[in-house]
Protein backbone atom coordinates (compact mmCIF):
# COMPACT_ATOMS: atom_id res chain seq x y z
CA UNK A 1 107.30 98.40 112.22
CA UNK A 2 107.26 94.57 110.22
CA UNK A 3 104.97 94.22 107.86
CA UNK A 4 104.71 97.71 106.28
CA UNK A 5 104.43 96.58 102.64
CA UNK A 6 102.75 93.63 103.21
CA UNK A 7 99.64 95.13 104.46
CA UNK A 8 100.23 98.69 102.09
CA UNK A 9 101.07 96.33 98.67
CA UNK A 10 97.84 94.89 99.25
CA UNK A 11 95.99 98.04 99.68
CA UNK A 12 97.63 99.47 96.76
CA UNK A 13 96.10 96.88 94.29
CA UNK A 14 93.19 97.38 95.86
CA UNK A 15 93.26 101.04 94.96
CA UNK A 16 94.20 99.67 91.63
CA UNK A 17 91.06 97.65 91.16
CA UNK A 18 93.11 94.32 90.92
CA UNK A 19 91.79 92.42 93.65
CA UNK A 20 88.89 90.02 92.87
CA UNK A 21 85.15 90.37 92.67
CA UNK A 22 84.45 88.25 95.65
CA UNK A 23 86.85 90.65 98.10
CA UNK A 24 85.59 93.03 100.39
CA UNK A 25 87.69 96.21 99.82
CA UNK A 26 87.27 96.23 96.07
CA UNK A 27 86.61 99.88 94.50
CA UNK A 28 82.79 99.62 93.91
CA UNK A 29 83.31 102.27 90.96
CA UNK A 30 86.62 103.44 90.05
CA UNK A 31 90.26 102.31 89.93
CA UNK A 32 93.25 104.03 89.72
CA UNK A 33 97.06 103.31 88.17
CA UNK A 34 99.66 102.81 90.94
CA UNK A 35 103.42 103.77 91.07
CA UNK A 36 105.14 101.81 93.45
CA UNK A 37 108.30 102.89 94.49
CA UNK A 38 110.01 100.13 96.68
CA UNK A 39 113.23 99.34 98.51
CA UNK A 40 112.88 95.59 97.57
CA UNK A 41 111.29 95.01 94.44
CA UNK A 42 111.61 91.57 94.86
CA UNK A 43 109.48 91.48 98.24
CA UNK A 44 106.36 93.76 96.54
CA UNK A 45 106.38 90.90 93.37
CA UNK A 46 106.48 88.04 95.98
CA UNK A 47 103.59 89.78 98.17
CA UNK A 48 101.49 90.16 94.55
CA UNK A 49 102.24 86.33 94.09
CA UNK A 50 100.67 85.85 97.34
CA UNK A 51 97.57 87.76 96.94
CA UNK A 52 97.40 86.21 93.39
CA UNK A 53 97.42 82.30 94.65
CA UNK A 54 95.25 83.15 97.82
CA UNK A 55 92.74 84.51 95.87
CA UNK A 56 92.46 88.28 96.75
CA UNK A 57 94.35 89.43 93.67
CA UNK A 58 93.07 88.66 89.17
CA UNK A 59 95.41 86.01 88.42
CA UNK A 60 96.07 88.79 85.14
CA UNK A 61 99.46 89.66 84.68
CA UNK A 62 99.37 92.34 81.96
CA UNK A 63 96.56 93.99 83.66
CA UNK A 64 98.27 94.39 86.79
CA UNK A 65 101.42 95.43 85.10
CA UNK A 66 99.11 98.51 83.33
CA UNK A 67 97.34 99.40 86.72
CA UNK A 68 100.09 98.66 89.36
CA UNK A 69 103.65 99.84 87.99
CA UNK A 70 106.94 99.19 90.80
CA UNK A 71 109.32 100.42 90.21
CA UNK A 72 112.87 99.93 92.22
CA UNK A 73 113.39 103.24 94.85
CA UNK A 74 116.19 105.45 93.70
CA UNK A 75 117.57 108.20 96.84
CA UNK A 76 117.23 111.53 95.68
CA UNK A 77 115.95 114.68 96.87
CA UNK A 78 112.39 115.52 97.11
CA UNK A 79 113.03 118.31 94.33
CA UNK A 80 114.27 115.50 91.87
CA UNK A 81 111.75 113.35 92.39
CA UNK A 82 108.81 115.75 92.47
CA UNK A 83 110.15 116.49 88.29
CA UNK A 84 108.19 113.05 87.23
CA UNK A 85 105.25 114.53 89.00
CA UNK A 86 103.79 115.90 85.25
CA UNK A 87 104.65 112.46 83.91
CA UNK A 88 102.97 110.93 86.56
CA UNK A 89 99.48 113.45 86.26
CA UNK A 90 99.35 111.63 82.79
CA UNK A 91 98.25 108.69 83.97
CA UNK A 92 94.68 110.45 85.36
CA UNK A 93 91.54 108.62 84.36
CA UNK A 94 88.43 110.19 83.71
CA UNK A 95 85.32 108.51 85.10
CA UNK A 96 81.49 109.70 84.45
CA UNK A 97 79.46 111.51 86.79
CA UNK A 98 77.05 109.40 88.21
CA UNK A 99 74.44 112.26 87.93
CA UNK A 100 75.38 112.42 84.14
CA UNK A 101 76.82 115.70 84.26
CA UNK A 102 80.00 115.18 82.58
CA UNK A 103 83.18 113.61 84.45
CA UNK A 104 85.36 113.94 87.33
CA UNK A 105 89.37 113.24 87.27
CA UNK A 106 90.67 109.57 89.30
CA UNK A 107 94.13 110.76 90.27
CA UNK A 108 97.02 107.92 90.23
CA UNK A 109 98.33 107.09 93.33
CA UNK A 110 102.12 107.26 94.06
CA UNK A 111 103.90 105.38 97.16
CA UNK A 112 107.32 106.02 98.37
CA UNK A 113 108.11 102.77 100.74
CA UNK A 114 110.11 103.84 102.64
CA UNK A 115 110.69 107.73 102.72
CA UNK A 116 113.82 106.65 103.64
CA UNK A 117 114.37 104.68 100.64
CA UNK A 118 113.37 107.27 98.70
CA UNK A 119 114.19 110.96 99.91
CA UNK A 120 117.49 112.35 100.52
CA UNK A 121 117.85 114.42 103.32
CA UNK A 122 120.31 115.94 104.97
CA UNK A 123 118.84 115.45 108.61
CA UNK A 124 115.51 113.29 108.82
CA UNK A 125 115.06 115.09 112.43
CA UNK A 126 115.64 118.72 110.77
CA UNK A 127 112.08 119.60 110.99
CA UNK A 128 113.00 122.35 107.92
CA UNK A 129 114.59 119.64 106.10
CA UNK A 130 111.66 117.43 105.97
CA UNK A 131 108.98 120.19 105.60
CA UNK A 132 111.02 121.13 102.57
CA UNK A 133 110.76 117.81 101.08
CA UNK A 134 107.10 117.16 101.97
CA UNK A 135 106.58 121.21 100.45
CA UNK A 136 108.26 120.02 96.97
CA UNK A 137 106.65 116.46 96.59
CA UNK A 138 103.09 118.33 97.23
CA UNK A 139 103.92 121.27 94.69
CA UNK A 140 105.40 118.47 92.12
CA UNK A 141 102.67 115.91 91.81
CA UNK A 142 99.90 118.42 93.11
CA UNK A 143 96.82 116.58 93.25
CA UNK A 144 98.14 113.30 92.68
CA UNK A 145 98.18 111.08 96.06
CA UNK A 146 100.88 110.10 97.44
CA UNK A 147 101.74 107.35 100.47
CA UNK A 148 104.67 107.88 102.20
CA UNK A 149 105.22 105.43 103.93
CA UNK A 150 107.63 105.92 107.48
CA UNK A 151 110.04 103.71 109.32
CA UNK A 152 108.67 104.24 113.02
CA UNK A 153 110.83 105.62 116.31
CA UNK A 154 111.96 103.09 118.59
CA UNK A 155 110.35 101.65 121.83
CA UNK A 156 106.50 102.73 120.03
CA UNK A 157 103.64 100.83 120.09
CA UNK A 158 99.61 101.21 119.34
CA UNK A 159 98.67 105.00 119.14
CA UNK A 160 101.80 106.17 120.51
CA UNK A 161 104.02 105.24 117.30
CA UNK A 162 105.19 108.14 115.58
CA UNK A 163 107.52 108.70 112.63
CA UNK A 164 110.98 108.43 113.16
CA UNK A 165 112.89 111.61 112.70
CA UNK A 166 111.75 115.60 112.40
CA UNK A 167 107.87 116.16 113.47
CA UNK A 168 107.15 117.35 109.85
CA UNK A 169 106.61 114.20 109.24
CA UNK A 170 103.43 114.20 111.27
CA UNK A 171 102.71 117.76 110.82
CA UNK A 172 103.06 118.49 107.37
CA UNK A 173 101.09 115.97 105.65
CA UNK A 174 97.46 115.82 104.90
CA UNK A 175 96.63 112.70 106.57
CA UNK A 176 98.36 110.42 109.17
CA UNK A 177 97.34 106.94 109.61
CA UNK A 178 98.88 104.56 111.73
CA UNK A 179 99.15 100.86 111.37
CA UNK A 180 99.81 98.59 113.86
CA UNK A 181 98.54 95.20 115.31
CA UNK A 182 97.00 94.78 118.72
CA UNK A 183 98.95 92.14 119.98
CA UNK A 184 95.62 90.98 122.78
CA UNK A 185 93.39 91.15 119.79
CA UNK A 186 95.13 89.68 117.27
CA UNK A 187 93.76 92.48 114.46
CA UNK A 188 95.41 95.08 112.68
CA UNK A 189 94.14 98.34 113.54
CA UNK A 190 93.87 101.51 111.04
CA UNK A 191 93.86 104.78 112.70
CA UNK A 192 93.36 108.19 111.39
CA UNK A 193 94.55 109.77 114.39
CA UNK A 194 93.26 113.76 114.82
CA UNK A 195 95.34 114.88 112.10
CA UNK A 196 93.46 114.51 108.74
CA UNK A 197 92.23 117.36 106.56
CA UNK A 198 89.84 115.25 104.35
CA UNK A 199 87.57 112.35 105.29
C-alpha cells in the first residue's frame, strides 16, 4: 500500500551503513553497497533529504552516492535484467572474521521498487510467468539479495495482504515480509509470515 519506499529507502541506507551513530538500526559491523532501482527517482532523493535533515541519515553526500546507488527503473524482462547480475557481484565487500580466521563475503543488496516498475511480464497472475522471472533474477545475481518490492491486491489489510497478481510471488521467493500499519496502534508492523527459508 502508501508508503512502500518511504519506510524500504530508509531501510536500505540502513543496510548501507549511512544512517548515524546515534540510530538504533545501524549495522553494528558491516555495511553493504545498495542498487536502488526506483519508479520515481525523484521521491527516493527527497526521502534521503529527509532522513538527512532529521537526523537518521550522515549529512555525506559522496559517501552515500558510493554506498547507496538509484538508479531510475527501466521495464524489461527478468532475463535482461538478471545480465547486470555479474556487474552487480562486483561490488561484494570482504569483511574479517571475527574469530580471525580469514574473511567472509558482504553481498550488495539490489531492490526492484516496484516489480512492476521493473519486470516485464506478460501476465503478473500467470503463476509460470512470474516463477520464470523470480527463477532468472535468482540464477542472475545468485547470492546477491534482492528486495522486490510488490504493489498489494485490493481490499487487503494487516496479515491478510498479499501480492497482487500470480501466487509465485509469495511462493517462489525466499522470504516474505509484509509491511503494514496497525491503524488502532498507530505502529508499523514487520512480519515474516511462515514463509522464510533463513532467519
Amino acid at each position: 500500500g502508501a508508503g512502500k519506499s518511504s519506510v524500504l529507502v530508509g531501510m536500505a541506507l540502513c543496510a548501507a551503513g549511512l544512517t548515524t551513530d546515534t540510530y538504533r538500526l545501524k549495522p553494528t559491523e558491516n555495511r553493504r553497497y545498495v542498487v536502488y532501482s526506483a519508479e520515481d527517482v525523484g521521491q527516493v532523493l527527497r526521502i534521503v533529504a529527509s532522513l538527512i535533515k532529521d537526523g537518521t541519515v550522515i549529512d555525506d553526500l559522496p559517501e552515500i552516492k558510493k554506498f547507496f546507488k538509484v538508479v531510475q527503473s527501466n521495464r524489461q524482462t527478468a532475463e535482461k535484467i538478471a545480465e547486470a547480475g555479474d556487474e552487480i557481484q562486483k561490488l561484494t565487500l570482504q569483511a574479517n572474521r571475527s574469530d580471525g580466521r580469514g574473511t567472509y563475503d558482504i553481498e550488495p543488496l539490489v531492490v526492484l521498487d516496484t516489480t512492476n516498475a521493473n519486470i516485464d511480464l506478460p501476465d503478473e497472475n500467470s503463476n509460470t510467468e512470474v516463477g520464470k522471472a523470480i527463477a532468472a533474477l535468482r540464477q542472475g545475481f545468485r547470492k546477491t539479495n534482492i528486495w522486490l518490492i510488490a504493489h498489494t491486491a485490493k481490499a487487503t489489510e494487516g496479515k491478510r495482504i498479499s501480492a497482487r497478481g500470480a501466487g509465485a510471488f509469495k511462493g517462489d521467493v525466499q522470504q516474505l515480509v509484509l509491511i503494514y500499519r496497525d491503524l488502532s496502534l498507530d505502529w508499523l508492523i514487520m512480519d515474516l509470515t511462515d514463509k522464510h527459508r533463513a532467519e
